[in-house]
N, C-alpha and C. Protein backbone atom coordinates (compact mmCIF):
# COMPACT_ATOMS: atom_id res chain seq x y z
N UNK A 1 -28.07 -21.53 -8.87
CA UNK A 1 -27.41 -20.23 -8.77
C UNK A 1 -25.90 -20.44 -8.64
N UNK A 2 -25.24 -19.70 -9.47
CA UNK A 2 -23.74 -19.86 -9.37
C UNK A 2 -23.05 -19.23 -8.08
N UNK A 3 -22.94 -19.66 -7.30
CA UNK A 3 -21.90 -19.37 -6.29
C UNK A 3 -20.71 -19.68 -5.77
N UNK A 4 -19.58 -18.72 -4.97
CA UNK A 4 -18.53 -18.87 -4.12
C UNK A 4 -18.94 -18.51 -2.63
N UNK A 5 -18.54 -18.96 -1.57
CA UNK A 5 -18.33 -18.59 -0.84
C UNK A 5 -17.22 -18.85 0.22
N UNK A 6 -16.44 -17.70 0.71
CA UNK A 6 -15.38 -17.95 1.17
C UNK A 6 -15.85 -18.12 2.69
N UNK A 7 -14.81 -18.81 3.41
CA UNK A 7 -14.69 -19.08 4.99
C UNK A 7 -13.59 -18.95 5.57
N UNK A 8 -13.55 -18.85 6.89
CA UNK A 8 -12.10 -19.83 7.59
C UNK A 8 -11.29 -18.56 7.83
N UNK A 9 -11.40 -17.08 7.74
CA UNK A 9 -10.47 -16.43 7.81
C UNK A 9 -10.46 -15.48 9.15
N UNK A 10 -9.65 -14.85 9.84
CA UNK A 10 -9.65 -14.46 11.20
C UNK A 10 -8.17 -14.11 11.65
N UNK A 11 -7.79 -13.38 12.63
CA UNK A 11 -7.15 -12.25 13.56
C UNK A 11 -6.12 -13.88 13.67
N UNK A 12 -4.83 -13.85 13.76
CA UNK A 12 -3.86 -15.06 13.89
C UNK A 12 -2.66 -13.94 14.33
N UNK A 13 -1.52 -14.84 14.83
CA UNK A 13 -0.34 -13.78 14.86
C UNK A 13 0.99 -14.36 13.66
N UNK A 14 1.88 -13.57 13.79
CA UNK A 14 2.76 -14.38 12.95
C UNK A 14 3.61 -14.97 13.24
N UNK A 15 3.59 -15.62 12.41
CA UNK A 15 4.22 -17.33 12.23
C UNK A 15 2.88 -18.55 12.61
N UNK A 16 1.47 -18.16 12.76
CA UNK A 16 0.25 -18.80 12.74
C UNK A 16 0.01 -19.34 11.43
N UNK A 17 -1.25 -20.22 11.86
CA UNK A 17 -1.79 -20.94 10.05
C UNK A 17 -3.31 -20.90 10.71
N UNK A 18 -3.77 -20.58 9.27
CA UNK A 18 -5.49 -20.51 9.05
C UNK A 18 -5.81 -21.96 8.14
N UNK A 19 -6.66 -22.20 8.19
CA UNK A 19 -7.20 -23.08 6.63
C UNK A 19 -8.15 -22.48 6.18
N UNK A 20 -8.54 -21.99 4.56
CA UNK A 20 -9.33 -21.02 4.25
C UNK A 20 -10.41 -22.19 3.43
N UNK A 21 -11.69 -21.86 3.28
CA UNK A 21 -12.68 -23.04 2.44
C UNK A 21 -13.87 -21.91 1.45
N UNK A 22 -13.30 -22.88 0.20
CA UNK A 22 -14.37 -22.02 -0.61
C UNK A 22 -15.65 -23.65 -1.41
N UNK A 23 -16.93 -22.77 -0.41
CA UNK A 23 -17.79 -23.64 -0.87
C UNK A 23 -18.32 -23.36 -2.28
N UNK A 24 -18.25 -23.90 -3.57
CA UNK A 24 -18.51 -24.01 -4.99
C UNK A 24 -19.46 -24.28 -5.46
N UNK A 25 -20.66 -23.67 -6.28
CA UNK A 25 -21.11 -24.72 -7.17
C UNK A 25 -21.13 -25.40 -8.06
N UNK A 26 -21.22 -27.12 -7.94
CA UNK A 26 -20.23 -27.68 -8.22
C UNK A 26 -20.64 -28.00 -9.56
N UNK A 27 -21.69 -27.88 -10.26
CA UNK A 27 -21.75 -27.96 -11.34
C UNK A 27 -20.88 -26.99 -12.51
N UNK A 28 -21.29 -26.05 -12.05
CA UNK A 28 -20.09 -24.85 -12.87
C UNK A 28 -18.56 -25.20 -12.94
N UNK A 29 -18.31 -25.15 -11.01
CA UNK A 29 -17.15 -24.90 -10.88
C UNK A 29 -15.87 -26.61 -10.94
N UNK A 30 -16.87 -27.53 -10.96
CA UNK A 30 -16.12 -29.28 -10.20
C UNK A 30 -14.84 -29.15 -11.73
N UNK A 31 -15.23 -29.07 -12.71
CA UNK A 31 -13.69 -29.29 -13.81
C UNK A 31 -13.19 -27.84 -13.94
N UNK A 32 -13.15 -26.87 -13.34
CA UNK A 32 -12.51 -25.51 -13.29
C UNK A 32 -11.59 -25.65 -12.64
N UNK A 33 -10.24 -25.07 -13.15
CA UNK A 33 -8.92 -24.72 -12.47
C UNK A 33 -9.95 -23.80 -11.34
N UNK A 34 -9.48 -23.55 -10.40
CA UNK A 34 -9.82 -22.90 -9.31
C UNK A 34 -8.87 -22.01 -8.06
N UNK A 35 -8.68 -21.07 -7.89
CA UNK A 35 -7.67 -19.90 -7.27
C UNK A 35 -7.92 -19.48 -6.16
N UNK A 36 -7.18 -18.83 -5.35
CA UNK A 36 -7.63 -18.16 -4.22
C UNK A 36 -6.60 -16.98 -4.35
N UNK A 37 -7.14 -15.58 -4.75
CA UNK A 37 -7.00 -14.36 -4.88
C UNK A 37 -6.93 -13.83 -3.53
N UNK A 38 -6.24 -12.21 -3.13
CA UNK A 38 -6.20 -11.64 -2.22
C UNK A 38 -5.83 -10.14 -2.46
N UNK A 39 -6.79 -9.74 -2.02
CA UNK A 39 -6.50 -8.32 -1.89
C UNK A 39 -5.79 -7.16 -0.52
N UNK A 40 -5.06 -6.50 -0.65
CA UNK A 40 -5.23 -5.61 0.38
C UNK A 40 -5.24 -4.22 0.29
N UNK A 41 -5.55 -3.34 1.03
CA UNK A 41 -5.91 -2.04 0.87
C UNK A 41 -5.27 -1.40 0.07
N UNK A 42 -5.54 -0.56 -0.57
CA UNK A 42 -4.82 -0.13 -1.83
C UNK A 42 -4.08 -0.69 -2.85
N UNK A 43 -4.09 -1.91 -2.66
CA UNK A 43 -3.22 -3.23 -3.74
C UNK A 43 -4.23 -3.55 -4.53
N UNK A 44 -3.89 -4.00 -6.32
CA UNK A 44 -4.30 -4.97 -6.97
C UNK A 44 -4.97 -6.42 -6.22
N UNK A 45 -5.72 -6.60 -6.61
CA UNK A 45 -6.25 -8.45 -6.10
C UNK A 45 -5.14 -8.97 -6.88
N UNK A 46 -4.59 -9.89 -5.98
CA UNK A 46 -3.45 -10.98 -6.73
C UNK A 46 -4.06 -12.12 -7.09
N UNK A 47 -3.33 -13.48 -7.61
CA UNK A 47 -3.90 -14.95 -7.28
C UNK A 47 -2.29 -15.12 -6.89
N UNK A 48 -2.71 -15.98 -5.64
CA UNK A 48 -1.62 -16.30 -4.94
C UNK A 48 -1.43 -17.69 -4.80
N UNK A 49 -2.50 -18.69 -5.39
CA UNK A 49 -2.38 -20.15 -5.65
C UNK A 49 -3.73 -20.52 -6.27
N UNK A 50 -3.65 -21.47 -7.31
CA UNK A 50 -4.28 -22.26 -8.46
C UNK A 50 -4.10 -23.79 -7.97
N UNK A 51 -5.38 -24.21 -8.80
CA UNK A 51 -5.49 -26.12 -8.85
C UNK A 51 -6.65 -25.89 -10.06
N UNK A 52 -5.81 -27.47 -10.37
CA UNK A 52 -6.94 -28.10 -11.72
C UNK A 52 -7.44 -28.80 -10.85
N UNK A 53 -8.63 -29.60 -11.55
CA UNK A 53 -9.22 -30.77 -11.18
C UNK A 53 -8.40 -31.65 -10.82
N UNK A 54 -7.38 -31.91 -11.54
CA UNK A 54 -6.52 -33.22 -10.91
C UNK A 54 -5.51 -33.08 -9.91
N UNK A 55 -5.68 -31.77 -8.94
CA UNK A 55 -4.82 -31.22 -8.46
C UNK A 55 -3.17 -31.13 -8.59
N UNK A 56 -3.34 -30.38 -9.91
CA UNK A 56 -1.66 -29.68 -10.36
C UNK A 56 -2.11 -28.14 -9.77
N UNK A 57 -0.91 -28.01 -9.04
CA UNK A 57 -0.98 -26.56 -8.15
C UNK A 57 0.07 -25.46 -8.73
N UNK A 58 -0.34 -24.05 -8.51
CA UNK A 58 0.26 -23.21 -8.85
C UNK A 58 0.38 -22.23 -7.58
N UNK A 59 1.68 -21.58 -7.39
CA UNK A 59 1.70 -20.44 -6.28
C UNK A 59 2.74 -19.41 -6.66
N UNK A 60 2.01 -18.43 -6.21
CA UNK A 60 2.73 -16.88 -6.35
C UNK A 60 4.23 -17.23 -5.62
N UNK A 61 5.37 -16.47 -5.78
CA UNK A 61 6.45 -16.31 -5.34
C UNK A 61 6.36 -16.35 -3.85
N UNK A 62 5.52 -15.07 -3.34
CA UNK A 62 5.55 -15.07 -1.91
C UNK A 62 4.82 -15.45 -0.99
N UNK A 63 3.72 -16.85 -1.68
CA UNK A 63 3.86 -17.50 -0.11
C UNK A 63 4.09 -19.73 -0.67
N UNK A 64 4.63 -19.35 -1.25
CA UNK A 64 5.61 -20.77 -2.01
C UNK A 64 6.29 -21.50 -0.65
N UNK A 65 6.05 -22.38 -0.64
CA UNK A 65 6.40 -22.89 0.59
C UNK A 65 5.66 -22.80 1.57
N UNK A 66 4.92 -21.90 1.64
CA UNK A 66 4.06 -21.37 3.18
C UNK A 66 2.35 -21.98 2.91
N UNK A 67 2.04 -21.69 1.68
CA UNK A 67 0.68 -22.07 1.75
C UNK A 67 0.47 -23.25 0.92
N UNK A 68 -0.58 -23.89 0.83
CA UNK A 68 -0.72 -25.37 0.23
C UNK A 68 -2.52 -25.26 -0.46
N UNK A 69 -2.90 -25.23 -1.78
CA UNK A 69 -3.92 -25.22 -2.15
C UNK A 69 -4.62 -26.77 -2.42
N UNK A 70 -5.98 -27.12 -2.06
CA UNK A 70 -6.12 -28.30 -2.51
C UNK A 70 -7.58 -28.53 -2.79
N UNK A 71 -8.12 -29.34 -3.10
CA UNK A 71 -9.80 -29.38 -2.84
C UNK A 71 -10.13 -30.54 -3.01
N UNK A 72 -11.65 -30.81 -2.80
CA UNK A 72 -12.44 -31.96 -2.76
C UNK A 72 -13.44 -31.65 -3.40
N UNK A 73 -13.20 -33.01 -4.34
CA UNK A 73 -14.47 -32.41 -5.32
C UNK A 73 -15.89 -33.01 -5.42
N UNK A 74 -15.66 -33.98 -4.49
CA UNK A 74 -17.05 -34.75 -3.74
C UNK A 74 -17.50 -33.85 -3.00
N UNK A 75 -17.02 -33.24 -2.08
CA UNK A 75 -16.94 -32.07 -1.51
C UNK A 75 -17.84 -30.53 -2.58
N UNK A 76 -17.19 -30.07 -3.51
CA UNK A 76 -17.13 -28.94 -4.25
C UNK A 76 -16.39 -28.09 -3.75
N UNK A 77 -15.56 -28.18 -2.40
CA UNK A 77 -14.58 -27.35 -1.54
C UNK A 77 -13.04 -27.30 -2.31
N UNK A 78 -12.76 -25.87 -2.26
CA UNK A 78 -11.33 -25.63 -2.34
C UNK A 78 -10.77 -25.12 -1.12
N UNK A 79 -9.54 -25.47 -0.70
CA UNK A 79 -8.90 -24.81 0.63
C UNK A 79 -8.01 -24.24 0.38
N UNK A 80 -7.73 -23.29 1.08
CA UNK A 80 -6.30 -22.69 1.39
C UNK A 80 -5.70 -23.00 2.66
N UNK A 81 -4.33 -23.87 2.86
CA UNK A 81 -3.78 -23.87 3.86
C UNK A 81 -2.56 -22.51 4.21
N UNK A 82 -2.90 -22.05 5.28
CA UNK A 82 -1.86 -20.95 5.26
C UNK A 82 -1.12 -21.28 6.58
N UNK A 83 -0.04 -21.60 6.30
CA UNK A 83 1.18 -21.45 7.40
C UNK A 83 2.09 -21.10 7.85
N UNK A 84 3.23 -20.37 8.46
CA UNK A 84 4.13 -19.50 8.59
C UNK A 84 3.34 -18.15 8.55
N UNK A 85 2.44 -17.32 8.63
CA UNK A 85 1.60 -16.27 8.07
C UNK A 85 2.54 -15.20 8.32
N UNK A 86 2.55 -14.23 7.71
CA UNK A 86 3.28 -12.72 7.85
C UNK A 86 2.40 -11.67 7.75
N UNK A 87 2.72 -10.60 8.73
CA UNK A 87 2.15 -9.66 8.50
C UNK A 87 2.06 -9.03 7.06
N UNK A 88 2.69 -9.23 6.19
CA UNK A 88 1.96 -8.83 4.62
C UNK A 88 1.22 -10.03 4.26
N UNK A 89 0.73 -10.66 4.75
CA UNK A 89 -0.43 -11.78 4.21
C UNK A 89 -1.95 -11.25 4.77
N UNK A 90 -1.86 -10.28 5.22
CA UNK A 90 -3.03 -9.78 5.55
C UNK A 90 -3.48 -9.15 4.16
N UNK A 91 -4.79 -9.51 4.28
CA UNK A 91 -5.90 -8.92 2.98
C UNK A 91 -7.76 -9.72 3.40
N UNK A 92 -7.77 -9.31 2.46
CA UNK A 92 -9.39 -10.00 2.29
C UNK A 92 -8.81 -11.33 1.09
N UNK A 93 -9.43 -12.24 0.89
CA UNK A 93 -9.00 -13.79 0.22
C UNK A 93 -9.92 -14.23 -0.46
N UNK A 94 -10.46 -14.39 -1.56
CA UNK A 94 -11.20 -14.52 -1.75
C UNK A 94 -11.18 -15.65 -3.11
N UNK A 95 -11.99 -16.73 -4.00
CA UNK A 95 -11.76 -17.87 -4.42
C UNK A 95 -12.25 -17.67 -5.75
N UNK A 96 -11.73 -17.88 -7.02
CA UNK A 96 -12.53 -17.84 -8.60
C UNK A 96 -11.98 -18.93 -9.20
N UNK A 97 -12.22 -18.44 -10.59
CA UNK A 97 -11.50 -19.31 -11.50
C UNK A 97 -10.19 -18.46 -11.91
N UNK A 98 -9.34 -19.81 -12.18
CA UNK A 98 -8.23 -19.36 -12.50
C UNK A 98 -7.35 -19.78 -13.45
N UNK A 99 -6.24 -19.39 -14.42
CA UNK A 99 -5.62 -17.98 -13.77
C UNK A 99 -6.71 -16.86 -14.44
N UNK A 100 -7.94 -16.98 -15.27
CA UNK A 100 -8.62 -15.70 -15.44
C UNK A 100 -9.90 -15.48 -14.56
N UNK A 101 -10.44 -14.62 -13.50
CA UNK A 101 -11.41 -14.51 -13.40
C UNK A 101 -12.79 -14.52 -14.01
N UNK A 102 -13.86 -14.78 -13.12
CA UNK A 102 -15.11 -14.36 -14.23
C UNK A 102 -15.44 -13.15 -13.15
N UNK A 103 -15.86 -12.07 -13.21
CA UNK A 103 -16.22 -11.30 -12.12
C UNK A 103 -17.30 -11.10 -11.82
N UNK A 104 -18.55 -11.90 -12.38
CA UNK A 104 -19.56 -12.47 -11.94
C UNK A 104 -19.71 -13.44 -11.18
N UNK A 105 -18.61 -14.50 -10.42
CA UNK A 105 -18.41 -14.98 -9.50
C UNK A 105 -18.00 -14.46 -8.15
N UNK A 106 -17.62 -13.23 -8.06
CA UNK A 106 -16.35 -12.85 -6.60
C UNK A 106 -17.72 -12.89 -5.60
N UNK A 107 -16.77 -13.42 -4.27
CA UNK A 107 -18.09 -13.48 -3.44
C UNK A 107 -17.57 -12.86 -2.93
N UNK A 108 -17.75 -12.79 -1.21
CA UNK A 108 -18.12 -11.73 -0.40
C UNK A 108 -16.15 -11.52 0.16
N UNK A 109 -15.42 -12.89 0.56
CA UNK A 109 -14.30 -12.92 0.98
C UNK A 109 -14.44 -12.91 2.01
N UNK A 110 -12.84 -13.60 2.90
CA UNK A 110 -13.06 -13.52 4.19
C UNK A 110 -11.35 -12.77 4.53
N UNK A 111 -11.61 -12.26 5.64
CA UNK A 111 -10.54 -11.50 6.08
C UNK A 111 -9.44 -12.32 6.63
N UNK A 112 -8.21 -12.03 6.62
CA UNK A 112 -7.28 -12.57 6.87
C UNK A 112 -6.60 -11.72 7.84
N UNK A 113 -6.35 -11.52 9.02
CA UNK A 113 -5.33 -10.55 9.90
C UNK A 113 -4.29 -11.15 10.38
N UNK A 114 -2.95 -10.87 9.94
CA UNK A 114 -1.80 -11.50 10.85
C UNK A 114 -1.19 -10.21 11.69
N UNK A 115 -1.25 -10.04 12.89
CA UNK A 115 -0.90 -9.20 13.63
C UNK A 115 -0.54 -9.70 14.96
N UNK A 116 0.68 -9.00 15.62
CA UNK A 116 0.75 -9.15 16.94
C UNK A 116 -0.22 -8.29 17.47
C-alpha cells in the first residue's frame, strides 16, 4: 500500500525548532524527489523544501536558512528540521512528491503551532 505519514509536529514558541518525519513507502517513494508542503487556514498548500535521492535540496524563500530538509533512505524517512520557528510557520505540514504532487498520496499531516 502506498503510503505517507507525517510526525513530529506540536505547540513550540518562537524562535523554537521541531524535527518533522515522514515515514515512506519505500518502494514507490526511495528514488523520488520528495517535499514537505504546508498549509494554513485559508492559504494555498505551499512546498517549502525538496530533496532528490542524492540529497540536492530546495527551499522556499521564507524559511531559507531556518529549516534544513534531509532523509534516509535505508530508513525510507524524510525530515524536516525547523529552527528559528515564527509565528507564520504555523500550518498543518505535510510530505509528497516533489515539486509536483500526486494527490493520491497526501496523508493525514501533522500540526505545527508556533505561539507564545
Amino acid at each position: 500500500q502506498v503510503q505517507l505519514v507525517e510526525s513530529g509536529g506540536g505547540l513550540v514558541q518562537p524562535g523554537g525548532s521541531l524535527r518533522l518525519s515522514c515515514a515512506t513507502s519505500g518502494g514507490v517513494f526511495r528514488f523520488r524527489t520528495m517535499g514537505w508542503y504546508r498549509q494554513a487556514p485559508g492559504n494555498q498548500r505551499e512546498l517549502v523544501a525538496s530533496i532528490n535521492f542524492g540529497g540536492a535540496a530546495n527551499y522556499a524563500d521564507s524559511v531559507k536558512g531556518r529549516f534544513t530538509i534531509s532523509r534516509d533512505n535505508a530508513k525510507n524517512t524524510v525530515y524536516l528540521q525547523m529552527s528559528s520557528l515564527k509565528p507564520e510557520d504555523t500550518a498543518v505540514y505535510y510530505c509528497n512528491t516533489a515539486p509536483v504532487f500526486d494527490p493520491a498520496f497526501w496523508g493525514q499531516g501533522t500540526q505545527v503551532t508556533v505561539s507564545s
